[in-house]
C-alpha atoms as a PDB file:
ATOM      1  CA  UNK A   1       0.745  12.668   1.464  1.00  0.00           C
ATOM      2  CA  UNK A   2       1.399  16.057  -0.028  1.00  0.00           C
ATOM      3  CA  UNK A   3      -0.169  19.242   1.368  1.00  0.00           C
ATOM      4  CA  UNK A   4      -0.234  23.158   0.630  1.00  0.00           C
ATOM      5  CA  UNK A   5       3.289  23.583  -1.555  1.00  0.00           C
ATOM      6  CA  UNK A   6       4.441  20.114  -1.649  1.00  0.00           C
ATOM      7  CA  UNK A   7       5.060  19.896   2.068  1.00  0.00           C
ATOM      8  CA  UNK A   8       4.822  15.913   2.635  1.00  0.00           C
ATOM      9  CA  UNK A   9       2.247  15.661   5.804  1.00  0.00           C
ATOM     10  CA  UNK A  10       3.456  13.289   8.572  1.00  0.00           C
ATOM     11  CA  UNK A  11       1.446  11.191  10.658  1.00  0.00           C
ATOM     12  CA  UNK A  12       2.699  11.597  14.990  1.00  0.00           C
ATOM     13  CA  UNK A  13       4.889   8.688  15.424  1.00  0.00           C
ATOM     14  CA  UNK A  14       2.264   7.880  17.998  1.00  0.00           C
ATOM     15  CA  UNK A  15       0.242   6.634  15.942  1.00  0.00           C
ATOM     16  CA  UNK A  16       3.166   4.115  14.533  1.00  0.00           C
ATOM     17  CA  UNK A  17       1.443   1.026  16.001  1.00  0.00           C
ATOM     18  CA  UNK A  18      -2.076   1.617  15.076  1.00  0.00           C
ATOM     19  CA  UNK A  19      -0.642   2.757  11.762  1.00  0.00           C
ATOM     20  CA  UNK A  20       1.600  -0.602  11.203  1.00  0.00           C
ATOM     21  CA  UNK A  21      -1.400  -2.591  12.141  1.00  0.00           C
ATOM     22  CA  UNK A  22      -3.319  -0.413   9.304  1.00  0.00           C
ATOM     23  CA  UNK A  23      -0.928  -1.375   6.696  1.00  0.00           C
ATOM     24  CA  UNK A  24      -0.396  -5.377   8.032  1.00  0.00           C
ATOM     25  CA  UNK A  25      -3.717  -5.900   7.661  1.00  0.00           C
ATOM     26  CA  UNK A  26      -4.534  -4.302   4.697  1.00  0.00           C
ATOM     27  CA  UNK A  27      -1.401  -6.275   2.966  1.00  0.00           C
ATOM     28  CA  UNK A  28      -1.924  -9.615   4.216  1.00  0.00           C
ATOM     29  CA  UNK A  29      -5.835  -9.714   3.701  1.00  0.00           C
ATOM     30  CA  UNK A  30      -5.680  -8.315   0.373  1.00  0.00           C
ATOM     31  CA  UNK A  31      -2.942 -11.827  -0.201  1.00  0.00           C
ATOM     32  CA  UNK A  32      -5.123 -14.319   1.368  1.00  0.00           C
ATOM     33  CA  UNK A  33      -8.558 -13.064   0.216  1.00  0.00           C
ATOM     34  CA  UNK A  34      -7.211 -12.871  -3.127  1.00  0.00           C
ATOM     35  CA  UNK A  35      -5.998 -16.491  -2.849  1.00  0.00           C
ATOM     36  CA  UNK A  36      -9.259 -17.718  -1.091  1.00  0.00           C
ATOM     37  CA  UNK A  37     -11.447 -16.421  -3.956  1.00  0.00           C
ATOM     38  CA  UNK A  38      -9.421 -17.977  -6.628  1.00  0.00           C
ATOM     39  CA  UNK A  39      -9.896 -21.310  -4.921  1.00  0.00           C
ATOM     40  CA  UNK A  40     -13.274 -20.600  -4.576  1.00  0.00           C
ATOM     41  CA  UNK A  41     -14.712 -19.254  -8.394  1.00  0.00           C
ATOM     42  CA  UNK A  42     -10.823 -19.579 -10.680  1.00  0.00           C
ATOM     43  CA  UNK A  43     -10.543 -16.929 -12.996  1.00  0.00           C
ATOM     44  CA  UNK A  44     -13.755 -16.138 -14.229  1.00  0.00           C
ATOM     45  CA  UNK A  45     -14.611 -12.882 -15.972  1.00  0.00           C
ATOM     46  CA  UNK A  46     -15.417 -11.127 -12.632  1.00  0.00           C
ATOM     47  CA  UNK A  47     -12.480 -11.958 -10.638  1.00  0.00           C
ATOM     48  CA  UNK A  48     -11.037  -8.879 -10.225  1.00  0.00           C
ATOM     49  CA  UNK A  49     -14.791  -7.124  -8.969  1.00  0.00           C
ATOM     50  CA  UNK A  50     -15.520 -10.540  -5.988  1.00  0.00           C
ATOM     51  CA  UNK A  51     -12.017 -10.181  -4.996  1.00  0.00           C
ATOM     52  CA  UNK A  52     -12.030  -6.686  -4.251  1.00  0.00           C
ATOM     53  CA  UNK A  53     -15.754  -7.635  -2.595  1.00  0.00           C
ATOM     54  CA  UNK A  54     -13.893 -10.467  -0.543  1.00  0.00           C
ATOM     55  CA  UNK A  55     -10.420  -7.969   0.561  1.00  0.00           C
ATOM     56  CA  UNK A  56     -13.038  -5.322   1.959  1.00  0.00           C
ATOM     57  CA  UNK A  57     -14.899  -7.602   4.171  1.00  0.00           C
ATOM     58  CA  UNK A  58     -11.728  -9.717   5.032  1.00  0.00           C
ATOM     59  CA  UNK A  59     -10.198  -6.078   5.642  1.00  0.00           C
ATOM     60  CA  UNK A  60     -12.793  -5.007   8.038  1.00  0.00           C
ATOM     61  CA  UNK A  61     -11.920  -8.014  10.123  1.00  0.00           C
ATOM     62  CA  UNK A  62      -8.586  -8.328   9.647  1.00  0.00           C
ATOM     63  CA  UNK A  63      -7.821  -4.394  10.838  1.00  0.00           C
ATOM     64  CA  UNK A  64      -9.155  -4.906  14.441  1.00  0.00           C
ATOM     65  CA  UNK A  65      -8.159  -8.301  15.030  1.00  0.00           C
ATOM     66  CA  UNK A  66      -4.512  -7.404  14.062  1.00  0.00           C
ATOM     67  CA  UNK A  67      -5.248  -4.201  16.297  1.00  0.00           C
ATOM     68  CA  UNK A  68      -6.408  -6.038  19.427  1.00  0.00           C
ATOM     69  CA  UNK A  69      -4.127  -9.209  19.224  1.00  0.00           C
ATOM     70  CA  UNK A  70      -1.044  -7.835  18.651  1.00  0.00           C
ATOM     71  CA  UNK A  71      -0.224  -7.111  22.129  1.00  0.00           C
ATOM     72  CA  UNK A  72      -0.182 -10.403  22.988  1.00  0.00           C
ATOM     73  CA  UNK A  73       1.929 -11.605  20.261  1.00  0.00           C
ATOM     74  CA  UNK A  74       4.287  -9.396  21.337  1.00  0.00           C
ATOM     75  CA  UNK A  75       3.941 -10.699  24.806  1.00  0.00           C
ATOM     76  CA  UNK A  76       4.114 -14.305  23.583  1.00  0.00           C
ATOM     77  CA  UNK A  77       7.201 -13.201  21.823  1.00  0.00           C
ATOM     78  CA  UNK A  78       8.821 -11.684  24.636  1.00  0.00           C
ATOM     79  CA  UNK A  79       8.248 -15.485  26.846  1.00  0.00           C
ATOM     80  CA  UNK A  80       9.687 -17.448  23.806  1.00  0.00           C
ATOM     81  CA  UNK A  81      13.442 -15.036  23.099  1.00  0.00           C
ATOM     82  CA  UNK A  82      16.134 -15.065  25.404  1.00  0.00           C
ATOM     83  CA  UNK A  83      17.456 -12.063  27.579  1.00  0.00           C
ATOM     84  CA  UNK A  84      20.515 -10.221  26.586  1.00  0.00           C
END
């Protein structure tokens, strides 16, 4: 993001998590929802306007679930790898 004089605005690498989930979500819903309702209606003349429809409600699912499960994927993960 640019701000006053071109300074490119950071986001706190706090917020890295929260901010990966943000982008994961967004990413893989657009994929599948885009997928789903091609399936579902094929390329008709309003494609483009349901998907969009589909990725924002898929999106508004997707962004919390990937938010509130991912600490225990990265549990799961942590069980199934070895210890160096």
């Amino acid at each position: 993001m640019l701000g006053e004089g071109n300074v490119i605005l950071m986001i706190p690498k706090k917020y890295a998590p929260l901010l990966f989930g943000l982008v994961l979500s967004a990413i893989m819903s657009f994929i599948i929802s885009g997928v789903a309702t091609w399936k579902a209606v094929g390329f008709e003349p309003n494609f483009f306007g349901v998907w969009m429809g589909s990725w924002l409600a898929s999106w508004l699912v997707a962004f919390p679930t990937v938010t509130l499960v991912a600490p225990l994927a990265k549990r799961a993960v942590g069980m199934l790898i070895t210890k160096d």
